[in-house]
C-alpha atoms as a PDB file:
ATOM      1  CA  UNK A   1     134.561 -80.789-169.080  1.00  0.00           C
ATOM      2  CA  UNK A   2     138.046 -81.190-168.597  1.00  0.00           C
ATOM      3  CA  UNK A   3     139.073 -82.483-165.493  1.00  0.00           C
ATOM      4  CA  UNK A   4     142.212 -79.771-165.030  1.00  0.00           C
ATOM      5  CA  UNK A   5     139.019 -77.319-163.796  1.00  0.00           C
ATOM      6  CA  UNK A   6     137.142 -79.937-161.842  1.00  0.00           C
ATOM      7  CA  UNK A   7     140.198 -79.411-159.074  1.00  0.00           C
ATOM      8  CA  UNK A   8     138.942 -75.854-158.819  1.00  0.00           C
ATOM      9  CA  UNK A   9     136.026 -76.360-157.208  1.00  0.00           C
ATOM     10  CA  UNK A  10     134.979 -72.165-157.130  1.00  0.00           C
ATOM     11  CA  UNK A  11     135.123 -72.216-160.719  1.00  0.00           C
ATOM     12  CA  UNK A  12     133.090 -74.962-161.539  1.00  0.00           C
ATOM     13  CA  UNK A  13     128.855 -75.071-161.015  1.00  0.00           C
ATOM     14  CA  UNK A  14     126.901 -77.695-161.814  1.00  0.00           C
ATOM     15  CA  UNK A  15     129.271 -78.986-164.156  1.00  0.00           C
ATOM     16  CA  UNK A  16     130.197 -76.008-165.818  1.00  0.00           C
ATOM     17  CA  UNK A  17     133.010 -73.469-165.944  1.00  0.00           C
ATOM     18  CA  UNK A  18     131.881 -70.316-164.094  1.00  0.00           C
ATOM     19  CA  UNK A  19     132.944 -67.152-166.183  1.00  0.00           C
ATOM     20  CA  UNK A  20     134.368 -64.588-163.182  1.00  0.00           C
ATOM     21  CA  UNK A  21     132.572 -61.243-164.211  1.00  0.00           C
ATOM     22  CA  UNK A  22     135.611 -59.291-164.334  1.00  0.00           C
ATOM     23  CA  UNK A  23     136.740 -61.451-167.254  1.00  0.00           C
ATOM     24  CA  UNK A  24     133.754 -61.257-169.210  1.00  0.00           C
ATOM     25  CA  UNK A  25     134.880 -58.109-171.854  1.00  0.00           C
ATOM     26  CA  UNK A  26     138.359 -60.195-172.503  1.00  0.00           C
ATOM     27  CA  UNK A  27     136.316 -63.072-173.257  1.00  0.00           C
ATOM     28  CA  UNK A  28     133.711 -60.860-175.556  1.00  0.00           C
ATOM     29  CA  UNK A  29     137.033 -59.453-177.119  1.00  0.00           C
ATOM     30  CA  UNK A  30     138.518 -62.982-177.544  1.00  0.00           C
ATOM     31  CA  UNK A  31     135.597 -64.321-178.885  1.00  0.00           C
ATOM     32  CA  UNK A  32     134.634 -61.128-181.102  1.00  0.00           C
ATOM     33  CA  UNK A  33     138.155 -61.995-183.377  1.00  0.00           C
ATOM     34  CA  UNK A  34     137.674 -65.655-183.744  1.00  0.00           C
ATOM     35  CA  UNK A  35     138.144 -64.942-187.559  1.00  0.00           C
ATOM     36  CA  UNK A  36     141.502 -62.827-186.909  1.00  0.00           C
ATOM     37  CA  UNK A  37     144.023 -65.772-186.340  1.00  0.00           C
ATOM     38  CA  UNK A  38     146.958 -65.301-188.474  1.00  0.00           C
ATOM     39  CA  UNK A  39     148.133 -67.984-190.620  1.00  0.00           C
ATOM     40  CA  UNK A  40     151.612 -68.965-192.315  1.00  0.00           C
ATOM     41  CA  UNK A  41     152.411 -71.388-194.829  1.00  0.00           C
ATOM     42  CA  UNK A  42     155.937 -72.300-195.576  1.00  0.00           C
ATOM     43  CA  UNK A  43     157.033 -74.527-197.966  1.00  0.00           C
ATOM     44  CA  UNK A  44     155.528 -77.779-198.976  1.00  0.00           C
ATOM     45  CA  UNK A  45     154.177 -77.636-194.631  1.00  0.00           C
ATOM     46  CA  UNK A  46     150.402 -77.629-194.341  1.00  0.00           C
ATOM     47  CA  UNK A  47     149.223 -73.999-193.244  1.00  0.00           C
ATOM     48  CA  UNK A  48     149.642 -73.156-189.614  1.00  0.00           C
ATOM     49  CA  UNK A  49     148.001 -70.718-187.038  1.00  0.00           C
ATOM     50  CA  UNK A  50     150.709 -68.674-185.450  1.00  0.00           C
ATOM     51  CA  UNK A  51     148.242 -66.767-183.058  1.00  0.00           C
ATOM     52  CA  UNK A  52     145.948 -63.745-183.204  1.00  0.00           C
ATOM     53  CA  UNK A  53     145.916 -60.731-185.749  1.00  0.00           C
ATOM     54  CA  UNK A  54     145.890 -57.747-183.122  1.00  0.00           C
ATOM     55  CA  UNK A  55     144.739 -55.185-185.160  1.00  0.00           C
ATOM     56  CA  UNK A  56     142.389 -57.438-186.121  1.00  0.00           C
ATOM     57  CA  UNK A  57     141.291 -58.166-182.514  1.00  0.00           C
ATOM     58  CA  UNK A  58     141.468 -54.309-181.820  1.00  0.00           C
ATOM     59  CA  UNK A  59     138.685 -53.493-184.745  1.00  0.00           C
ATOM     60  CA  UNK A  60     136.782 -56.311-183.914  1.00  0.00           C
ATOM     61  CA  UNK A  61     136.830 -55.388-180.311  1.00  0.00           C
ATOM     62  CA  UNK A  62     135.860 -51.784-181.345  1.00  0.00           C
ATOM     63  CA  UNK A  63     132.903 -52.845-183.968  1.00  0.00           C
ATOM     64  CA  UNK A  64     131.632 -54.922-180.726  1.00  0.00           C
ATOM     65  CA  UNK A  65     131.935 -51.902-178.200  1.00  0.00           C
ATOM     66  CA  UNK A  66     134.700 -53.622-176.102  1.00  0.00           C
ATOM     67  CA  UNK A  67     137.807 -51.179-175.168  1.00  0.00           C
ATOM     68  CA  UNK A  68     140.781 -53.201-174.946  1.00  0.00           C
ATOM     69  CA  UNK A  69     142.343 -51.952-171.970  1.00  0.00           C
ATOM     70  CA  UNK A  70     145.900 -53.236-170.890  1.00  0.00           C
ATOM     71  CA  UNK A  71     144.588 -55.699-168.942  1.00  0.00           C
ATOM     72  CA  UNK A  72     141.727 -57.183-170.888  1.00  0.00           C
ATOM     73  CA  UNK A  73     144.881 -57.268-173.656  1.00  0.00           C
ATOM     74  CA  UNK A  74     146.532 -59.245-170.936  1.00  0.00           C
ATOM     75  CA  UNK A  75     143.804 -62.057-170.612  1.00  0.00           C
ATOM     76  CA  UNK A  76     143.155 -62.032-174.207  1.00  0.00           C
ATOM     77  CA  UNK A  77     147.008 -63.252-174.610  1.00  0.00           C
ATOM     78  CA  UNK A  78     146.340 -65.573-171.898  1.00  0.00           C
ATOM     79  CA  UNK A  79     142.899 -67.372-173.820  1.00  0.00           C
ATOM     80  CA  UNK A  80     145.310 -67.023-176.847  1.00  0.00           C
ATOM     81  CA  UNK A  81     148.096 -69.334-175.809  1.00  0.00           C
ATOM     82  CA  UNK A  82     145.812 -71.654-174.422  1.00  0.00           C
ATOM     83  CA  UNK A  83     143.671 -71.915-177.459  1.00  0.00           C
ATOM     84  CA  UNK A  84     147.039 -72.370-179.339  1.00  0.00           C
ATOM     85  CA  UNK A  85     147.818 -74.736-177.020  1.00  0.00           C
ATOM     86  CA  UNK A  86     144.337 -76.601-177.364  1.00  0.00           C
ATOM     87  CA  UNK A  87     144.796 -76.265-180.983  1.00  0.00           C
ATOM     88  CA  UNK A  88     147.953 -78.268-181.398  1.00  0.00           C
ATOM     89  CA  UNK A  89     146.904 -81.223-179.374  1.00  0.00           C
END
């Protein structure tokens, strides 16, 4: 695990990340567009991933039952940018 969560000692049980319940329909919507990243390719560059499709995200979210709400939008941008983030290390 990485050691940025061991500091936050609520959020972490038996050496695990503890998933608060109100975030768990932004992380099924996250996790139901994993195939929805948008990609761009310019030039002679190797492809990139510029972030998430979001109709994509809203069909997959539908097909799964989730309704994206403004707020479960709001954490899905937030697991975005750190998976971008992740991504690019």
């Amino acid at each position: 695990m990485d050691a940025r969560w061991a500091a936050i000692p609520d959020l972490v049980e038996d050496g695990r990340l503890v998933l608060l319940d109100e975030l768990e329909p932004a992380v099924d919507a996250f996790t139901s567009a994993a195939t929805q990243w948008r990609w761009i390719a310019d030039g002679w560059n190797a492809p990139r991933r510029i972030g998430l499709d979001y109709s994509g995200l809203r069909a997959a979210a539908e097909m799964t039952g989730i309704d994206i709400t403004p707020e479960i939008f709001g954490w899905v941008r937030v697991m975005e940018a750190a998976a971008m983030q992740a991504l690019a290390e």
